[in-house]
C-alpha atoms as a PDB file:
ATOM      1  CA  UNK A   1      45.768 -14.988 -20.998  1.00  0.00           C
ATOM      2  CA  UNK A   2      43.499 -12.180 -19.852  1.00  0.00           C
ATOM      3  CA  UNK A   3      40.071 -12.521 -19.016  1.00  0.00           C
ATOM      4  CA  UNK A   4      36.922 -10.299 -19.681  1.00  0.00           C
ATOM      5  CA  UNK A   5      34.646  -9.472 -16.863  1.00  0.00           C
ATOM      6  CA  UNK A   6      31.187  -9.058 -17.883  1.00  0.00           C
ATOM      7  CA  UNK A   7      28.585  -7.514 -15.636  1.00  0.00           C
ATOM      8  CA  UNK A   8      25.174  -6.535 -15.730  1.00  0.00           C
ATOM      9  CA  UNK A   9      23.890  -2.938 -16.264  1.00  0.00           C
ATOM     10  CA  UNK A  10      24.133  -0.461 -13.889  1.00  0.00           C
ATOM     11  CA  UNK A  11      20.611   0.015 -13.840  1.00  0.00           C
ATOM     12  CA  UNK A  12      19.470  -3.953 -12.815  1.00  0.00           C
ATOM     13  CA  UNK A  13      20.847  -6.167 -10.223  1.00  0.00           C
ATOM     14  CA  UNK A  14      22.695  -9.427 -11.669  1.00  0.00           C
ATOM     15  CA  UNK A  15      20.492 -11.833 -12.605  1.00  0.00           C
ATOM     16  CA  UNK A  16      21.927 -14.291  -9.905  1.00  0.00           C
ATOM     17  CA  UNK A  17      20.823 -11.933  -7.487  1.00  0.00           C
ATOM     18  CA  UNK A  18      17.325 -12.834  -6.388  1.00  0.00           C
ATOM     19  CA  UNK A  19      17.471 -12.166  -2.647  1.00  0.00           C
ATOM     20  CA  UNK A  20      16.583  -8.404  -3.317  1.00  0.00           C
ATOM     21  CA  UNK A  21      13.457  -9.433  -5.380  1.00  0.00           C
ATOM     22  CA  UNK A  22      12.556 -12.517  -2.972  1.00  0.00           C
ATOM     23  CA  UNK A  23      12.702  -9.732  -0.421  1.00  0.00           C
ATOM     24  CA  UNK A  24      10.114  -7.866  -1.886  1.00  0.00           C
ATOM     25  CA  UNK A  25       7.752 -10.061  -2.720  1.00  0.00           C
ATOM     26  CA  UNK A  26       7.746 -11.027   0.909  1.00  0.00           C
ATOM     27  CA  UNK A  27       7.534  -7.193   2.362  1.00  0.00           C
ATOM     28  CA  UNK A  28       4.450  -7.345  -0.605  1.00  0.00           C
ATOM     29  CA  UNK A  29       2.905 -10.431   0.412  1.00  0.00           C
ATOM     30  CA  UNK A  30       2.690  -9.789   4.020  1.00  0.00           C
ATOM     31  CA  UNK A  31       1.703  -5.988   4.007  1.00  0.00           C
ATOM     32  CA  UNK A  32      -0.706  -6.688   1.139  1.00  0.00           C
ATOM     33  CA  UNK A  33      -2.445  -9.608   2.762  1.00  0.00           C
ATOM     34  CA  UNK A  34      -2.462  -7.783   5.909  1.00  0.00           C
ATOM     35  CA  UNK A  35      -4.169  -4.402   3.757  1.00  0.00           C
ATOM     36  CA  UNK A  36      -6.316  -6.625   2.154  1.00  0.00           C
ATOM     37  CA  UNK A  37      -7.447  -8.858   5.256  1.00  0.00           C
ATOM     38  CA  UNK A  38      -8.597  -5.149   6.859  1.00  0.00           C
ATOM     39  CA  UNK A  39     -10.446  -4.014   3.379  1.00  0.00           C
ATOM     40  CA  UNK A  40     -12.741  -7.814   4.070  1.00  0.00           C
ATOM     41  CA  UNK A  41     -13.391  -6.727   7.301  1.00  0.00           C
ATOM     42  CA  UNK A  42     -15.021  -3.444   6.506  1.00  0.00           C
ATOM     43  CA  UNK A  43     -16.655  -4.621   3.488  1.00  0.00           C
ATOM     44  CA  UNK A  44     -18.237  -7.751   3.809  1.00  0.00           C
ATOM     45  CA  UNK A  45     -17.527  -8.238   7.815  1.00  0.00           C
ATOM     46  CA  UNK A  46     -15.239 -11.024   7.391  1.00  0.00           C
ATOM     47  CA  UNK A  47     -12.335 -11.961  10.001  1.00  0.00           C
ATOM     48  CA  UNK A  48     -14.380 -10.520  12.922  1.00  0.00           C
ATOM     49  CA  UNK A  49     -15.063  -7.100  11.316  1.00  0.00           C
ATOM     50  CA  UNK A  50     -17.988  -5.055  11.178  1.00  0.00           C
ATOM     51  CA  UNK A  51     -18.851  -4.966   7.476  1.00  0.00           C
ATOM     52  CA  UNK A  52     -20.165  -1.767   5.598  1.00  0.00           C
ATOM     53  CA  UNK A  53     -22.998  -0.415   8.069  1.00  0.00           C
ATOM     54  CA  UNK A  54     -21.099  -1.285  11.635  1.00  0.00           C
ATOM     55  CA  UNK A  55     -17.642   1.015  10.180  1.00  0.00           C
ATOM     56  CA  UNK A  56     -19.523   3.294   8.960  1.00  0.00           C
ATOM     57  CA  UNK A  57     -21.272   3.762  12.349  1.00  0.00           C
ATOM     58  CA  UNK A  58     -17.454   4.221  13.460  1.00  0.00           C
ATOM     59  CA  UNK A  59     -16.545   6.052  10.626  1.00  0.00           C
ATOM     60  CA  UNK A  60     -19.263   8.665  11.326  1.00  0.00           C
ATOM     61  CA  UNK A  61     -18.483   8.876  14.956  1.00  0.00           C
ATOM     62  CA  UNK A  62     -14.953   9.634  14.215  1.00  0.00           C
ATOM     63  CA  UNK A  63     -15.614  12.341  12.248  1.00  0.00           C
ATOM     64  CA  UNK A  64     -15.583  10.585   8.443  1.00  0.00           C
ATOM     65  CA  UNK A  65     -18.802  11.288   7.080  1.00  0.00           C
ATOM     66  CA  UNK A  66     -21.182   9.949   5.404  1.00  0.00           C
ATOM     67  CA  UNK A  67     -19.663   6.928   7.661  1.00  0.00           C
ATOM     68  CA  UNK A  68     -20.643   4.356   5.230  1.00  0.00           C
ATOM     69  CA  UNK A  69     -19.269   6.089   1.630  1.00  0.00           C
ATOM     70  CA  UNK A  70     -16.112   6.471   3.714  1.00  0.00           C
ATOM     71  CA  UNK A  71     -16.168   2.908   5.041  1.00  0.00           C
ATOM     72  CA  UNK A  72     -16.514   1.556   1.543  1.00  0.00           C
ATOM     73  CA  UNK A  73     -13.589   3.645   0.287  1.00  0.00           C
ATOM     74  CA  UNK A  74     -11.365   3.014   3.242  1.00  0.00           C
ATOM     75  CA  UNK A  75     -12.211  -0.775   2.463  1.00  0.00           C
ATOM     76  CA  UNK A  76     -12.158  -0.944  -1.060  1.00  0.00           C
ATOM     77  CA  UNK A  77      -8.543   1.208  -0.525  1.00  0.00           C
ATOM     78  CA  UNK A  78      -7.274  -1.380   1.867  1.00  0.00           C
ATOM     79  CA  UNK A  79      -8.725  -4.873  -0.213  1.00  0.00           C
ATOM     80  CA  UNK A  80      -7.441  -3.977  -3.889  1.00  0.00           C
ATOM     81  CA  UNK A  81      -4.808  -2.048  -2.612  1.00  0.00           C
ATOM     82  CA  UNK A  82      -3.406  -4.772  -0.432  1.00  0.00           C
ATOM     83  CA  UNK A  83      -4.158  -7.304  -2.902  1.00  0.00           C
ATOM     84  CA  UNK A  84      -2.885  -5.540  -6.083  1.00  0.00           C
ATOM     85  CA  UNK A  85       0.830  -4.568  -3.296  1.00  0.00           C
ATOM     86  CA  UNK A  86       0.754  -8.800  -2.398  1.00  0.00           C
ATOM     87  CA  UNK A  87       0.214  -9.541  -6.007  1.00  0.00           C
ATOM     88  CA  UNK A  88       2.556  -6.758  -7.654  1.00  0.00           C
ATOM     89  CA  UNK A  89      -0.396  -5.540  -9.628  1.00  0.00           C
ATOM     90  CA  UNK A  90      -0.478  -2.027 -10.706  1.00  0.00           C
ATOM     91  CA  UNK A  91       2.007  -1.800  -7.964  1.00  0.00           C
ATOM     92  CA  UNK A  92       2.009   2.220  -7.929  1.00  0.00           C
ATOM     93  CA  UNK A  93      -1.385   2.398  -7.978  1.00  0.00           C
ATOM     94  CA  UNK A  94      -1.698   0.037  -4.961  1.00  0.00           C
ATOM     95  CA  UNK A  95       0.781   1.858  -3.219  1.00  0.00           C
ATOM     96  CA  UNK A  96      -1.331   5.248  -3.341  1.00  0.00           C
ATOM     97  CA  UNK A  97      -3.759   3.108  -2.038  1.00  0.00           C
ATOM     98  CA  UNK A  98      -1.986   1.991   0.529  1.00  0.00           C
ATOM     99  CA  UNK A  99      -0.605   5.443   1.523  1.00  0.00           C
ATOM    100  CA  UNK A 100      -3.534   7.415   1.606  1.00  0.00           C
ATOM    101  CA  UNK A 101      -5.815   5.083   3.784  1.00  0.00           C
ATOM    102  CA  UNK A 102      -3.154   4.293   6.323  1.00  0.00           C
ATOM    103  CA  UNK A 103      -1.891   8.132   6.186  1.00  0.00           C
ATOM    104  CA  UNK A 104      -5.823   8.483   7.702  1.00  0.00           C
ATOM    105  CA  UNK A 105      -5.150   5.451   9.859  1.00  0.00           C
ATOM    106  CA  UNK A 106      -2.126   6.820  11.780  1.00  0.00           C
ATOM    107  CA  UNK A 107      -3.856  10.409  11.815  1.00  0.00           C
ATOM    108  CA  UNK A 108      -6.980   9.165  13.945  1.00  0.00           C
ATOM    109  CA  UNK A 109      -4.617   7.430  16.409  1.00  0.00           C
ATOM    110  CA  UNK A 110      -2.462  10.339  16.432  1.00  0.00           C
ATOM    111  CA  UNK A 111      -3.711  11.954  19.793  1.00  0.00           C
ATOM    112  CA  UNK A 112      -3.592   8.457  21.318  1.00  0.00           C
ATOM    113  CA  UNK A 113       0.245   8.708  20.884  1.00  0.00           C
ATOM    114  CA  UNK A 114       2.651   6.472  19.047  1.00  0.00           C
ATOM    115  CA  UNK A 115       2.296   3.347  20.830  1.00  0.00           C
ATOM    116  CA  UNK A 116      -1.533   3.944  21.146  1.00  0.00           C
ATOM    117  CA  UNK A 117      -1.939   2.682  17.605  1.00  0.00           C
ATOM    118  CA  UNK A 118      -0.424   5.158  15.333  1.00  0.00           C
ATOM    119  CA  UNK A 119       2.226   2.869  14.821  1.00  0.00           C
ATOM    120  CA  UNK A 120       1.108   0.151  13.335  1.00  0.00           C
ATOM    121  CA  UNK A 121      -0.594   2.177  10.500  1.00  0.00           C
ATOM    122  CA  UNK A 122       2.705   4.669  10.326  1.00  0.00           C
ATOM    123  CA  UNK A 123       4.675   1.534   9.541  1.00  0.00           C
ATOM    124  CA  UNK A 124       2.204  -0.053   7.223  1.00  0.00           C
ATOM    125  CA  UNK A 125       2.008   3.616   4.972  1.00  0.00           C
ATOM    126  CA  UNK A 126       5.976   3.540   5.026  1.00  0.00           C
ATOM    127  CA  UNK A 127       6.138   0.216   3.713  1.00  0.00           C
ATOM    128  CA  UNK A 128       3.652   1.295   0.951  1.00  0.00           C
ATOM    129  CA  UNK A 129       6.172   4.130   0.552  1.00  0.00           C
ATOM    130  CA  UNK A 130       9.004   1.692   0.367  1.00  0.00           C
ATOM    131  CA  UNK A 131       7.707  -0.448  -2.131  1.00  0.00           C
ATOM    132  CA  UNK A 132       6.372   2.038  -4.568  1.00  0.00           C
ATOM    133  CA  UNK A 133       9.269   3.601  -5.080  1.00  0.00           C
ATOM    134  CA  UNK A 134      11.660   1.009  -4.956  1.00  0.00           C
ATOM    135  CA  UNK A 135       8.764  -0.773  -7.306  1.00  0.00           C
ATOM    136  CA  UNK A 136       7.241  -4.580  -7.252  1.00  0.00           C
ATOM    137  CA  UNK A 137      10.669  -6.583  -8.104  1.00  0.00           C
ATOM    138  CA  UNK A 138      11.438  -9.176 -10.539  1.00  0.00           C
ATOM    139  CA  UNK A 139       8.510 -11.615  -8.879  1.00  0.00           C
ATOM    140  CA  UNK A 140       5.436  -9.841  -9.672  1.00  0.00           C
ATOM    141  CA  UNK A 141       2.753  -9.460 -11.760  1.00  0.00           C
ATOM    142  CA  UNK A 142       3.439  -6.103 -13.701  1.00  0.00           C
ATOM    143  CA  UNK A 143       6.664  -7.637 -15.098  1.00  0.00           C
ATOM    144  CA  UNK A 144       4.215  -9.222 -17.386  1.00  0.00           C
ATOM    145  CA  UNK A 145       2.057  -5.844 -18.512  1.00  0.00           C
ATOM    146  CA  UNK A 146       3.886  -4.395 -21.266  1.00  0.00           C
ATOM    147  CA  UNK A 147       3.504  -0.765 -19.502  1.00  0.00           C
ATOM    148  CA  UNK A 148       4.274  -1.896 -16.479  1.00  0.00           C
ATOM    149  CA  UNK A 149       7.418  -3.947 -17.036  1.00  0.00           C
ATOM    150  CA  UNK A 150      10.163  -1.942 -16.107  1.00  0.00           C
ATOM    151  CA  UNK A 151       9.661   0.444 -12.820  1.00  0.00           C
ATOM    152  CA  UNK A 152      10.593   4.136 -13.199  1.00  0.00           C
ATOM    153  CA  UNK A 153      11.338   6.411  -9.602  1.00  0.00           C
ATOM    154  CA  UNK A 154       9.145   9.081 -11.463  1.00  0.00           C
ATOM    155  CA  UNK A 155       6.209   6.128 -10.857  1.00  0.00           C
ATOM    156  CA  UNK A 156       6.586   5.535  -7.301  1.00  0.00           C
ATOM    157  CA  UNK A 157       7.164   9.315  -6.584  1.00  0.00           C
ATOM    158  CA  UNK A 158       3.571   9.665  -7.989  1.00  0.00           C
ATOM    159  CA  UNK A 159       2.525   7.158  -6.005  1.00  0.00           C
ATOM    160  CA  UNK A 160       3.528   8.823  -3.216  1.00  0.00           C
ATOM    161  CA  UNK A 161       2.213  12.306  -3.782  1.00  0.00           C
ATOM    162  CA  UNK A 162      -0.985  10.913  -5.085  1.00  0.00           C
ATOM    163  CA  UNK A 163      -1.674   8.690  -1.645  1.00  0.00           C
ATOM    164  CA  UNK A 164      -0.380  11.654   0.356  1.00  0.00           C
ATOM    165  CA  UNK A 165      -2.530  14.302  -0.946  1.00  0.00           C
ATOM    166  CA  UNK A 166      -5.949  12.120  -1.587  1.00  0.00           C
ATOM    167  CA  UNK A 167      -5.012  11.344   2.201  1.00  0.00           C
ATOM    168  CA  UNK A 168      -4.896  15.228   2.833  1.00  0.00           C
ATOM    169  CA  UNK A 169      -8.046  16.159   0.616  1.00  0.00           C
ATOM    170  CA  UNK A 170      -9.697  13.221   3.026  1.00  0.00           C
ATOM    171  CA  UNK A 171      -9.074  14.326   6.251  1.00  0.00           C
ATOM    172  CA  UNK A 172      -9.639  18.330   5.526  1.00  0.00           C
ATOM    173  CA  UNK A 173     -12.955  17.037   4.780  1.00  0.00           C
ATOM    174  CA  UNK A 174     -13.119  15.350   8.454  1.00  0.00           C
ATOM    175  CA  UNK A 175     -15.596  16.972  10.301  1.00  0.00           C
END
């Protein structure tokens, strides 16, 4: 008697598998929440922030100007970026997002060195990086958009490039 193995595709993980998904939607829920949490405070000065006209005070001081424009974009970046990584909505899209604002993030601390608050941006953008191209997983909301359904690399190399050089574009504009 011989028996037949059957497997999945090469291109999916077995459906048993669900650690690797369950994995991502944690990394997603945490650094979207976290995004999101950030984009409150600048916008509506929630969580101890400063809301729209106190960051763009710091905005403009920093260099980002007009301070409040950029505080709304950095905020609105951060709150539907984190919420559309935590929700896996338009996960690509929340992922450039992600990458461009935090790209800025880790480039203001930059002369303050890498333990002077660079890193916690630096890791933020990377996991941004991470989950665009490795895309939302089984447990998120684009597995229900009929576009969205199946994750292609070519999508979260976008991504990538798209939050990379809005993030550029940004901070040449810096005074």
């Amino acid at each position: 008697m011989t028996s037949v193995a059957t497997s999945s595709p090469p291109h999916s993980p077995p459906s048993t598998d669900h650690a690797f998904d369950l994995g991502l939607l944690l990394l997603r829920a945490t650094c979207g929440l976290v995004l999101a949490a950030h984009g409150a405070q600048k916008l509506f000065g929630w969580f101890g922030g400063n809301g729209i006209s106190g960051t763009g005070e710091f905005f403009a001081a920093a260099g980002y100007r007009p301070g409040e424009l950029m505080a709304v974009v950095a905020g609105l970046s951060e709150l539907l970026g984190g919420l559309g990584l935590a929700l896996g909505l338009l996960t690509p899209l929340a992922g450039a997002a992600a990458i461009g604002v935090m790209v800025n993030a880790a480039a203001f601390h930059w002369g303050d060195g890498f333990f002077g608050g660079m890193e916690y941006p630096l890791v933020l953008a990377l996991a941004a990086v991470a989950i665009a191209v490795t895309g939302p997983g089984r447990y998120a909301v684009d597995r229900l958009l009929p576009v969205l359904n199946r994750h292609h690399l070519y999508y979260g190399l976008a991504a990538v490039v798209l939050g990379a050089g809005t993030s550029a574009v940004v901070l040449l504009l810096r005074a």
